[in-house]
N, C-alpha and C. Protein backbone atom coordinates (compact mmCIF):
# COMPACT_ATOMS: atom_id res chain seq x y z
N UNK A 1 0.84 -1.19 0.00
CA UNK A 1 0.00 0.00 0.00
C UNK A 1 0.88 1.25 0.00
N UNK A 2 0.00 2.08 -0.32
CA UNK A 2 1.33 3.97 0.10
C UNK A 2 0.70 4.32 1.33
N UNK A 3 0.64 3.59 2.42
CA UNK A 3 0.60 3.93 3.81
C UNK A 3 1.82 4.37 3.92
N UNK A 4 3.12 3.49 3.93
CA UNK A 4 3.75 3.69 4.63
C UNK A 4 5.13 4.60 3.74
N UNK A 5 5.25 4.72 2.79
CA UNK A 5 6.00 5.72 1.80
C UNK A 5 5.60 6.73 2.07
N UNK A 6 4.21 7.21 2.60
CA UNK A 6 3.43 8.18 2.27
C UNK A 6 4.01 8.88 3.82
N UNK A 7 3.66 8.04 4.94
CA UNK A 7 4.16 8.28 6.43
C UNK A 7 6.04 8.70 6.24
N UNK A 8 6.77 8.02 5.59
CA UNK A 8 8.34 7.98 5.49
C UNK A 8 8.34 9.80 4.88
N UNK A 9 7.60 9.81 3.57
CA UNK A 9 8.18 10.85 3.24
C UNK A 9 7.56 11.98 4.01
N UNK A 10 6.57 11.80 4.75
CA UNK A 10 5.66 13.05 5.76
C UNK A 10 7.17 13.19 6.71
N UNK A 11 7.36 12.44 7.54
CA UNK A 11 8.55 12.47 8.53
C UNK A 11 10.04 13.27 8.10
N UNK A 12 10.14 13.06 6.94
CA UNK A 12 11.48 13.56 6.17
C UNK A 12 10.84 14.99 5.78
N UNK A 13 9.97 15.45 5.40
CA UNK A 13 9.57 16.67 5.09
C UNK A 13 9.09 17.56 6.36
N UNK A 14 8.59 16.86 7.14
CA UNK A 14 8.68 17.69 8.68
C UNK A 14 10.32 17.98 9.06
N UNK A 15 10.85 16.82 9.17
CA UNK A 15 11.81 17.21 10.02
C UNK A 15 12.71 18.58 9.05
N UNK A 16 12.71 17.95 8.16
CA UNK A 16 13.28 19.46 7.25
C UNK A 16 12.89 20.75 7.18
N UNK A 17 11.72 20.46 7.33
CA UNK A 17 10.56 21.89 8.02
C UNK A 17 11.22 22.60 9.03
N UNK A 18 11.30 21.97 9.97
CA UNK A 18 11.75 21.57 11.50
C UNK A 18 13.25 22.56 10.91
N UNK A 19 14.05 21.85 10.86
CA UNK A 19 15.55 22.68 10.42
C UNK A 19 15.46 23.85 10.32
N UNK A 20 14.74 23.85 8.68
CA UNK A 20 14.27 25.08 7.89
C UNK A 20 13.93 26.28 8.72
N UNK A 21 12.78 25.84 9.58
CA UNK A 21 12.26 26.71 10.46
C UNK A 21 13.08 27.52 11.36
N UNK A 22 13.96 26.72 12.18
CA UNK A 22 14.50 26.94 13.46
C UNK A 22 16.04 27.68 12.86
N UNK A 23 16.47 27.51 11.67
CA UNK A 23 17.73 27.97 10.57
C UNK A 23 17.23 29.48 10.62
N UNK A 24 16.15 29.85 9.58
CA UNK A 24 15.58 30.96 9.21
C UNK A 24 15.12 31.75 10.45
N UNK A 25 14.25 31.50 11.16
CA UNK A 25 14.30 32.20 12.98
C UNK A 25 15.43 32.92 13.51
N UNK A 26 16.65 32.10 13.65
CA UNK A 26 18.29 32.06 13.95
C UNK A 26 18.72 32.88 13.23
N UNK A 27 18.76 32.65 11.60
CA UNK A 27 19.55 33.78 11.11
C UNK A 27 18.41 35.22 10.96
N UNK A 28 17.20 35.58 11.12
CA UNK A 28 16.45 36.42 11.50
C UNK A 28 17.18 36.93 12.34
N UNK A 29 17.01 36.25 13.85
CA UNK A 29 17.59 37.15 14.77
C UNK A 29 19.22 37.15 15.03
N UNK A 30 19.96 36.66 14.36
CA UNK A 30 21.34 37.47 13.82
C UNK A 30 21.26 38.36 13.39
N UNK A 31 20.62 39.05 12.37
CA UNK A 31 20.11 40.04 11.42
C UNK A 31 19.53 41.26 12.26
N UNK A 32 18.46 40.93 12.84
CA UNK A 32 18.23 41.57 14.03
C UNK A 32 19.15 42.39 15.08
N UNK A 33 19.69 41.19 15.79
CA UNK A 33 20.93 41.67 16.71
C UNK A 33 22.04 42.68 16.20
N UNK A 34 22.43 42.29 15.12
CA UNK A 34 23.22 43.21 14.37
C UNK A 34 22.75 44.66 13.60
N UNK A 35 21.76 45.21 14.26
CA UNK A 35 21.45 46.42 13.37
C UNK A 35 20.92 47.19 14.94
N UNK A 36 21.17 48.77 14.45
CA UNK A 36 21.00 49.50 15.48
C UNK A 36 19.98 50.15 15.84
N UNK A 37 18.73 50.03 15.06
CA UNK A 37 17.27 50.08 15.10
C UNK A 37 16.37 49.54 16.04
N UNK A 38 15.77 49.81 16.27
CA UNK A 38 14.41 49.53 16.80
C UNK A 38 13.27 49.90 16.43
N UNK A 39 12.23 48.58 16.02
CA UNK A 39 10.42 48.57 16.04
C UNK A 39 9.71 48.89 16.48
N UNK A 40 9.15 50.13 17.04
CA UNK A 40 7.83 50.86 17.84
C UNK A 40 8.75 50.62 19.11
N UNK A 41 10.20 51.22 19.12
CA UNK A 41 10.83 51.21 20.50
C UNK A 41 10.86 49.78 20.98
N UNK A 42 10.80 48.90 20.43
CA UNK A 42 11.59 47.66 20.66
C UNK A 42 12.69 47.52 20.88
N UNK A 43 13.02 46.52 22.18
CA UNK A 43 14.50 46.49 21.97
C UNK A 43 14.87 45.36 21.17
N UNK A 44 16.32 46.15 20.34
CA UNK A 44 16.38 44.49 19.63
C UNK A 44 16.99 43.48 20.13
N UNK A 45 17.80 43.30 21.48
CA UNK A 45 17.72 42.10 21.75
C UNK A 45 16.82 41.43 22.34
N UNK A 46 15.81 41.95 22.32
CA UNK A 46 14.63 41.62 22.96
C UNK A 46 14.05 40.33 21.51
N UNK A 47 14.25 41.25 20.74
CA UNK A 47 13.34 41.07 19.27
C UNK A 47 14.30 40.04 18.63
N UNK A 48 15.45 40.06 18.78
CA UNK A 48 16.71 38.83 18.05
C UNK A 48 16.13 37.35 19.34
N UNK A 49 16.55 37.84 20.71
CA UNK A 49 16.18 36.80 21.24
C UNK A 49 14.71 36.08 21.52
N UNK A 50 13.74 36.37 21.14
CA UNK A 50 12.78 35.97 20.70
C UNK A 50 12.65 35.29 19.54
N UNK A 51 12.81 36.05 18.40
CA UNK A 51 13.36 35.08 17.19
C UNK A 51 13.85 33.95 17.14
N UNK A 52 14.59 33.81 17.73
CA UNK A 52 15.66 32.73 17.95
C UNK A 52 14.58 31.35 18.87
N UNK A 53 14.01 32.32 19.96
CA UNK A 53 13.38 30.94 20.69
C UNK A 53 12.00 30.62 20.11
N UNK A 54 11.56 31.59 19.02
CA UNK A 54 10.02 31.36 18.57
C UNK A 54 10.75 30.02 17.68
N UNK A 55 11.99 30.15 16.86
CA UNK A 55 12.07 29.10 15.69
C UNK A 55 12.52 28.14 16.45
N UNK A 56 13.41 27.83 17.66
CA UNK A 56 13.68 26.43 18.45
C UNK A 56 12.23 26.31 18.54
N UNK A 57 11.30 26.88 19.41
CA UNK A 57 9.73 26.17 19.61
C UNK A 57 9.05 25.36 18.99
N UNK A 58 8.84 26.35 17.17
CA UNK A 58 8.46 26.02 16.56
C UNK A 58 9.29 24.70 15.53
N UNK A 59 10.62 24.71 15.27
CA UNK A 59 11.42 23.53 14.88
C UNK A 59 11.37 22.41 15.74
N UNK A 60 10.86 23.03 16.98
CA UNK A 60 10.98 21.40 17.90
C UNK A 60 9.43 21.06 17.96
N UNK A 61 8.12 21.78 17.79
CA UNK A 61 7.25 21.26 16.84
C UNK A 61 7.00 20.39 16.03
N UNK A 62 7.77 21.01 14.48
CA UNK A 62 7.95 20.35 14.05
C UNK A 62 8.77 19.23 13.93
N UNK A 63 9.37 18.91 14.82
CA UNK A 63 10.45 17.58 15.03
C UNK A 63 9.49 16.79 15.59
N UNK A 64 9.08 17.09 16.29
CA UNK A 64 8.15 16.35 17.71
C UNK A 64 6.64 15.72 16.60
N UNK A 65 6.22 16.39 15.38
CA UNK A 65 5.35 15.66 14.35
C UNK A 65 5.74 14.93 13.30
N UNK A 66 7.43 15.22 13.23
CA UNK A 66 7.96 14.31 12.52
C UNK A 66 8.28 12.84 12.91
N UNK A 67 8.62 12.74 13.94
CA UNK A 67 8.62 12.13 14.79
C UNK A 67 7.49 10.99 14.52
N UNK A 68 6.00 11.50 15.15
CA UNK A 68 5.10 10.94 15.10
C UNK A 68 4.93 10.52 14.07
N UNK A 69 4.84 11.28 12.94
CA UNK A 69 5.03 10.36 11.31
C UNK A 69 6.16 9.17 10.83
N UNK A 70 7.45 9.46 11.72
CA UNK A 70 8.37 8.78 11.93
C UNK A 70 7.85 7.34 12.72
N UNK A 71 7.40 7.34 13.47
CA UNK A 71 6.85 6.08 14.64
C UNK A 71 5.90 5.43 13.75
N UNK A 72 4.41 6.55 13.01
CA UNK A 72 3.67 5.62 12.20
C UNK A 72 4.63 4.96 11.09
N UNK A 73 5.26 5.33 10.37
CA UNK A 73 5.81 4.85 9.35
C UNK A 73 6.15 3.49 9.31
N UNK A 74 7.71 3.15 10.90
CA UNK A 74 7.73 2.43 10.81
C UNK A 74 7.16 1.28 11.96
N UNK A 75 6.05 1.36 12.54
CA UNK A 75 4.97 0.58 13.51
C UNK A 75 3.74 -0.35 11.81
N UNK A 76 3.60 0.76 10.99
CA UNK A 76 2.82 0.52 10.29
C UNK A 76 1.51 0.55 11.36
N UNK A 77 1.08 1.54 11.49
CA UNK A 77 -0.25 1.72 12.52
C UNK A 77 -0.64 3.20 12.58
N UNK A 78 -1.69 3.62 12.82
CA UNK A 78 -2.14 4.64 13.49
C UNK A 78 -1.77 5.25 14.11
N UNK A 79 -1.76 7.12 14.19
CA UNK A 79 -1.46 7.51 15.58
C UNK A 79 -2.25 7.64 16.33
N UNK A 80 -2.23 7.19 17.77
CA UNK A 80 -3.38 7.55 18.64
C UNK A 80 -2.90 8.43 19.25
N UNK A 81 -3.68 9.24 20.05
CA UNK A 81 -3.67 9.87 21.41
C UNK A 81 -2.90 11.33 20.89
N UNK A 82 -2.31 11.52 21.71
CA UNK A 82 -1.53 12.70 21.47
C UNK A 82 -0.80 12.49 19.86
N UNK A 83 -0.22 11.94 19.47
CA UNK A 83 0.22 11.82 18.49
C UNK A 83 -0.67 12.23 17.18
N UNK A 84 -1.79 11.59 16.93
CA UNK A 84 -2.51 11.68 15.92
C UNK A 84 -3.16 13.42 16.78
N UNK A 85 -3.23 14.00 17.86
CA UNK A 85 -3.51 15.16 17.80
C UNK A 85 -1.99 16.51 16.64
N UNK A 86 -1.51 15.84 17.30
CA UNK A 86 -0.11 16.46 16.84
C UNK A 86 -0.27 16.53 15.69
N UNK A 87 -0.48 15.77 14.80
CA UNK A 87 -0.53 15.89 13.19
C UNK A 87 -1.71 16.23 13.00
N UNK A 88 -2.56 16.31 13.24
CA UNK A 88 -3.87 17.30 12.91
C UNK A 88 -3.26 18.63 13.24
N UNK A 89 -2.99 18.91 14.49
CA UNK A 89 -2.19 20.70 14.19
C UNK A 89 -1.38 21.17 13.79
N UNK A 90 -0.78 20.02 12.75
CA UNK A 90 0.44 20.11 11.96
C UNK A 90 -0.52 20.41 10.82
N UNK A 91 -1.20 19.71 10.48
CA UNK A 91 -2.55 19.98 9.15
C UNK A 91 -2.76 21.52 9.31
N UNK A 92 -3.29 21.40 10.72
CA UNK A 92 -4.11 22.63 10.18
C UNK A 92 -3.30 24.29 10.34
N UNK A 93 -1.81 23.83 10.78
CA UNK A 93 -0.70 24.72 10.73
C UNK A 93 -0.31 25.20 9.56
N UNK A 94 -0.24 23.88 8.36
CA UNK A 94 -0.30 23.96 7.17
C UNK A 94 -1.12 24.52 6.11
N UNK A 95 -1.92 24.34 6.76
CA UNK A 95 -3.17 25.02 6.06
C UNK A 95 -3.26 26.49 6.31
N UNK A 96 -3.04 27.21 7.47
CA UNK A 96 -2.92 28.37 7.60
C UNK A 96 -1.86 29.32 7.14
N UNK A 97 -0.27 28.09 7.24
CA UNK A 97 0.26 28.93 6.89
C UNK A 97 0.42 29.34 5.07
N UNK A 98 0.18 28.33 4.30
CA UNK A 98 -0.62 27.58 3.05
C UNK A 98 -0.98 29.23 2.85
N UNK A 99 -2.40 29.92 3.45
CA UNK A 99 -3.22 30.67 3.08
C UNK A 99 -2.00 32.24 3.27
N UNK A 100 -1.64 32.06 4.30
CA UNK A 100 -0.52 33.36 4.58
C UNK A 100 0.71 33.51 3.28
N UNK A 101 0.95 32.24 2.93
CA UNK A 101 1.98 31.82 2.00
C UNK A 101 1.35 32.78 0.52
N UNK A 102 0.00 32.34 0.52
CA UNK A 102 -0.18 32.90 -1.14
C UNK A 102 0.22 34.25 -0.97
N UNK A 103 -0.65 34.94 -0.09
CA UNK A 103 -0.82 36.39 -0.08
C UNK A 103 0.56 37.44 -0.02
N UNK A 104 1.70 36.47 0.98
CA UNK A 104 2.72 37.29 1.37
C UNK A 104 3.80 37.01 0.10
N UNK A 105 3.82 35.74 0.11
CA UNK A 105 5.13 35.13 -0.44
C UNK A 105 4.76 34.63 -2.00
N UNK A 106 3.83 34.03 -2.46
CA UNK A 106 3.49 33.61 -3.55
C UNK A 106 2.93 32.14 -4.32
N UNK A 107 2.78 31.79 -4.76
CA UNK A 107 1.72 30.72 -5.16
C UNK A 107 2.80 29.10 -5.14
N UNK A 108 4.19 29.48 -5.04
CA UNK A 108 4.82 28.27 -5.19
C UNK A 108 4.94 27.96 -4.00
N UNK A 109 5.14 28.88 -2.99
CA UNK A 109 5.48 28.67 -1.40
C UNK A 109 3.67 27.97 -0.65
N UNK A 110 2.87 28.61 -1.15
CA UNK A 110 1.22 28.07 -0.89
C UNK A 110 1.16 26.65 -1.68
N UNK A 111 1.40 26.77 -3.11
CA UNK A 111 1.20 24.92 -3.36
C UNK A 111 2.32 23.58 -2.47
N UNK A 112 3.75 24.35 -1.92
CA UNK A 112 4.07 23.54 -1.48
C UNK A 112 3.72 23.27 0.14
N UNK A 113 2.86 24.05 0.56
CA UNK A 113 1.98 24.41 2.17
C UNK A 113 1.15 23.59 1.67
N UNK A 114 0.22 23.29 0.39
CA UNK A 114 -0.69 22.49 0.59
C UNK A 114 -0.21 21.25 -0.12
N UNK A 115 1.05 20.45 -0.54
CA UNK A 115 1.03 19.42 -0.55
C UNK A 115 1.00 18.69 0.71
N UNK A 116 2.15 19.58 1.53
CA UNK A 116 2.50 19.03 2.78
C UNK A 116 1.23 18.77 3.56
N UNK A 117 0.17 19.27 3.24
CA UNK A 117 -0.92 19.53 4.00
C UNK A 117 -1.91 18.34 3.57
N UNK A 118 -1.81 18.15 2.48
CA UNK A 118 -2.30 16.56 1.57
C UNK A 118 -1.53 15.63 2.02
N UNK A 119 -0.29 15.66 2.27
CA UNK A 119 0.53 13.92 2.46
C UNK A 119 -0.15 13.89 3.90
N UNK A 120 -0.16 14.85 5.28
CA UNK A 120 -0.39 14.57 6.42
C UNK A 120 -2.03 13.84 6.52
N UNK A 121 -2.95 14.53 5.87
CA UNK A 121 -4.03 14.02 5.53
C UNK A 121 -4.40 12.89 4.98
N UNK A 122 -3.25 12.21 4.65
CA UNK A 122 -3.45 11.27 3.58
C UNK A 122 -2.93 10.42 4.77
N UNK A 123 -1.50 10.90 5.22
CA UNK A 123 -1.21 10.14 6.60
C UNK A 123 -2.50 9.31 7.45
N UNK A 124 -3.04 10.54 8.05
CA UNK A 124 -4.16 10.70 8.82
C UNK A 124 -5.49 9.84 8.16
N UNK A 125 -5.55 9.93 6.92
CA UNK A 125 -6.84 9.14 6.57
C UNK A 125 -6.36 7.97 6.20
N UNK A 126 -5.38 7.32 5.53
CA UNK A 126 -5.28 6.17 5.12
C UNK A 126 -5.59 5.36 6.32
N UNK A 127 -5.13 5.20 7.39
CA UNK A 127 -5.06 4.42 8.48
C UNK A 127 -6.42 4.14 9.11
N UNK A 128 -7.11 4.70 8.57
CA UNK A 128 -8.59 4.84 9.26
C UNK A 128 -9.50 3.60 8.65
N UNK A 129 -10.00 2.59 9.54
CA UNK A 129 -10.93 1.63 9.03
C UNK A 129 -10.15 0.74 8.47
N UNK A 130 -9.04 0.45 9.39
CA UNK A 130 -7.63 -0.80 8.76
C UNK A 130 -8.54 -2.02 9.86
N UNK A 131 -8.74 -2.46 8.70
CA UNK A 131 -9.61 -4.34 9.07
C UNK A 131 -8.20 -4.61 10.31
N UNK A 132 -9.24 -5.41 11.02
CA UNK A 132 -8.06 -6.30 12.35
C UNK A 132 -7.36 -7.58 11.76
N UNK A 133 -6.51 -7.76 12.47
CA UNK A 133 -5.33 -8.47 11.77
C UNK A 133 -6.44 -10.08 11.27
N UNK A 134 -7.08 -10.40 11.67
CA UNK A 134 -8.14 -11.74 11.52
C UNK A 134 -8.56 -11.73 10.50
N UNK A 135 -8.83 -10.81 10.36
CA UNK A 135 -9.74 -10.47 8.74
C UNK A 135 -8.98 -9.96 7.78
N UNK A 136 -7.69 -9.59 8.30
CA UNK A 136 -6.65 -9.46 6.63
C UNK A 136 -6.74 -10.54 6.30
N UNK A 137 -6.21 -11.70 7.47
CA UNK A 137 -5.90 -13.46 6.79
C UNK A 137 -6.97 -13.78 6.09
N UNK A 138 -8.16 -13.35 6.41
CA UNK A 138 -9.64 -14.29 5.77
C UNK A 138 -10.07 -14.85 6.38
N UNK A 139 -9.67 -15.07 7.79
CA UNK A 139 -10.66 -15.88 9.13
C UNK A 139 -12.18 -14.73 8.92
N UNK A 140 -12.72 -16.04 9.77
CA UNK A 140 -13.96 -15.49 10.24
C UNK A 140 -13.55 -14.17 10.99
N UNK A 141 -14.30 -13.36 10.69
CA UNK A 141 -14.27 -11.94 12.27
C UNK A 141 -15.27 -13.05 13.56
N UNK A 142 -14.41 -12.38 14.48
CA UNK A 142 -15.32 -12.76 15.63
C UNK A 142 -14.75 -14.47 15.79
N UNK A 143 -15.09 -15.30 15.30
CA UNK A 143 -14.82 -16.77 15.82
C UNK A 143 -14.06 -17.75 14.87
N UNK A 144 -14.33 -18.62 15.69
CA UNK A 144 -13.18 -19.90 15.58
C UNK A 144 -13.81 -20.36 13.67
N UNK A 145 -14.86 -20.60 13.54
CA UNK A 145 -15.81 -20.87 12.31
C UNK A 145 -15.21 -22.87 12.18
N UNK A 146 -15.80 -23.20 11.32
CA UNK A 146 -15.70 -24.59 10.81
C UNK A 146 -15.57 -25.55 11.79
N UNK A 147 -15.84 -25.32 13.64
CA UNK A 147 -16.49 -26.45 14.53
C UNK A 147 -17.78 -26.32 14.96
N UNK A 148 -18.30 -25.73 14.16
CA UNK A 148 -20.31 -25.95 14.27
C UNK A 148 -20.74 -24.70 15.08
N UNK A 149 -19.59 -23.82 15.45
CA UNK A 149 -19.96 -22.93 16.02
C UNK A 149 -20.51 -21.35 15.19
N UNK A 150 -21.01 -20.60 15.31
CA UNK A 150 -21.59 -19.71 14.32
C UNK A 150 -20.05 -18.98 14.04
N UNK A 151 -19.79 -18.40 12.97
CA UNK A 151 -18.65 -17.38 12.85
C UNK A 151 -18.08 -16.32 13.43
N UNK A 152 -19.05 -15.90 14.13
CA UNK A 152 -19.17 -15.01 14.97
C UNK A 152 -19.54 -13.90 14.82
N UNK A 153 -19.89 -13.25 15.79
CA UNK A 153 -20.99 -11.41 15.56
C UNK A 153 -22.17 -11.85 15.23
N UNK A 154 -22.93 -10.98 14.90
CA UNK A 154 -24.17 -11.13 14.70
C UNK A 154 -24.93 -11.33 13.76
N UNK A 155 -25.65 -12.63 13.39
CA UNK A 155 -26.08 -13.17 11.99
C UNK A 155 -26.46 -11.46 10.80
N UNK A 156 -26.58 -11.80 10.07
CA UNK A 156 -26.62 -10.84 9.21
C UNK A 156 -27.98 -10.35 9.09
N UNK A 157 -29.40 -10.90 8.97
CA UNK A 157 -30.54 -10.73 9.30
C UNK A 157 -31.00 -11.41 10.64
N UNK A 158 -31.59 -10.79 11.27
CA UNK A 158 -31.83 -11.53 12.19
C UNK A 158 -33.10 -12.10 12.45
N UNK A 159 -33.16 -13.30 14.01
CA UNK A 159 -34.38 -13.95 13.53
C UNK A 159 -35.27 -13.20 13.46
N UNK A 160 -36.64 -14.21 13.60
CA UNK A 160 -37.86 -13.45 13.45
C UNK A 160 -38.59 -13.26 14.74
N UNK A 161 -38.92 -12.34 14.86
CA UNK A 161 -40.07 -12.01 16.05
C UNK A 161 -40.69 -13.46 16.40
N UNK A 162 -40.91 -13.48 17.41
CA UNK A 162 -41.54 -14.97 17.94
C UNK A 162 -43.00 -14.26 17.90
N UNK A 163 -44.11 -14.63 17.55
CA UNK A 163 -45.60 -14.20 17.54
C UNK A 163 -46.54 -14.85 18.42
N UNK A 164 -47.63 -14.42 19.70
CA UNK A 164 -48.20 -14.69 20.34
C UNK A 164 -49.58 -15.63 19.36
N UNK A 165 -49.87 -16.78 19.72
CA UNK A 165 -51.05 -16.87 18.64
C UNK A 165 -52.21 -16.68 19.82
């Protein structure tokens, strides 16, 4: 299936995110630090060192969902719990920043916000409604089948009303 190519390359494109992010933040507030200005009376080491810890935050974010795409990939499973929250606000991080992307930056930086935003989704939905391991093989769901016992679960129609005469 592309479950799991699909999970490999989500993980490799976060974590690069992740870099990307926490790189560009860093050299921001180098850039910052080094100039003798100030923003509405900002100080700038105020404004460099902020920079700097908004992109560790946000790079360790994104590490921390790469990660999780990293674990589904190779578990071949679902994320539950916190995890599968994590990549939904990685989605919908994407998606926002996707919409900020067209307006500021331009239509190549927004289509590549919304691929990333399609593989996580695709992450996220493929896994959904994965038959239990019984029923990949072709056993009965539910029971033992072929010692006289029913297959198990619940007949498919069921009986009939018993009627008072």
């Amino acid at each position: 299936m592309v479950r799991r190519p699909v999970a490999w390359v989500v993980a490799v494109v976060l974590f690069a995110e992740a870099l990307g992010i926490a790189g560009l933040n860093w050299f921001l507030g180098i850039v910052v630090d080094r100039q003798d200005m100030s923003l509405a009376g900002l100080d700038p080491d105020v404004m460099s060192v902020s920079s700097k810890a908004g992109g560790l935050v946000f790079g360790a974010y994104f590490a921390l969902c790469g990660l999780v795409a990293l674990l589904v990939a190779v578990r071949d499973r679902a994320p539950a719990g916190l995890g599968r929250v994590l990549l939904i606000s990685a989605a919908v991080v994407h998606a926002l920043l996707g919409a900020f992307a067209w307006g500021l930056v331009g239509w190549t930086a927004f289509l590549f916000m919304v691929v990333v935003l399609g593989l996580i989704v695709l992450v996220l939905m493929s896994y959904d409604g994965r038959p239990a391991p019984a029923e990949r093989a072709g056993a009965a769901p539910g029971g033992k089948g072929g010692d006289g016992s029913p297959a198990g679960g619940p007949p498919l129609t069921p009986p009939p009303a018993p009627t008072t005469p």
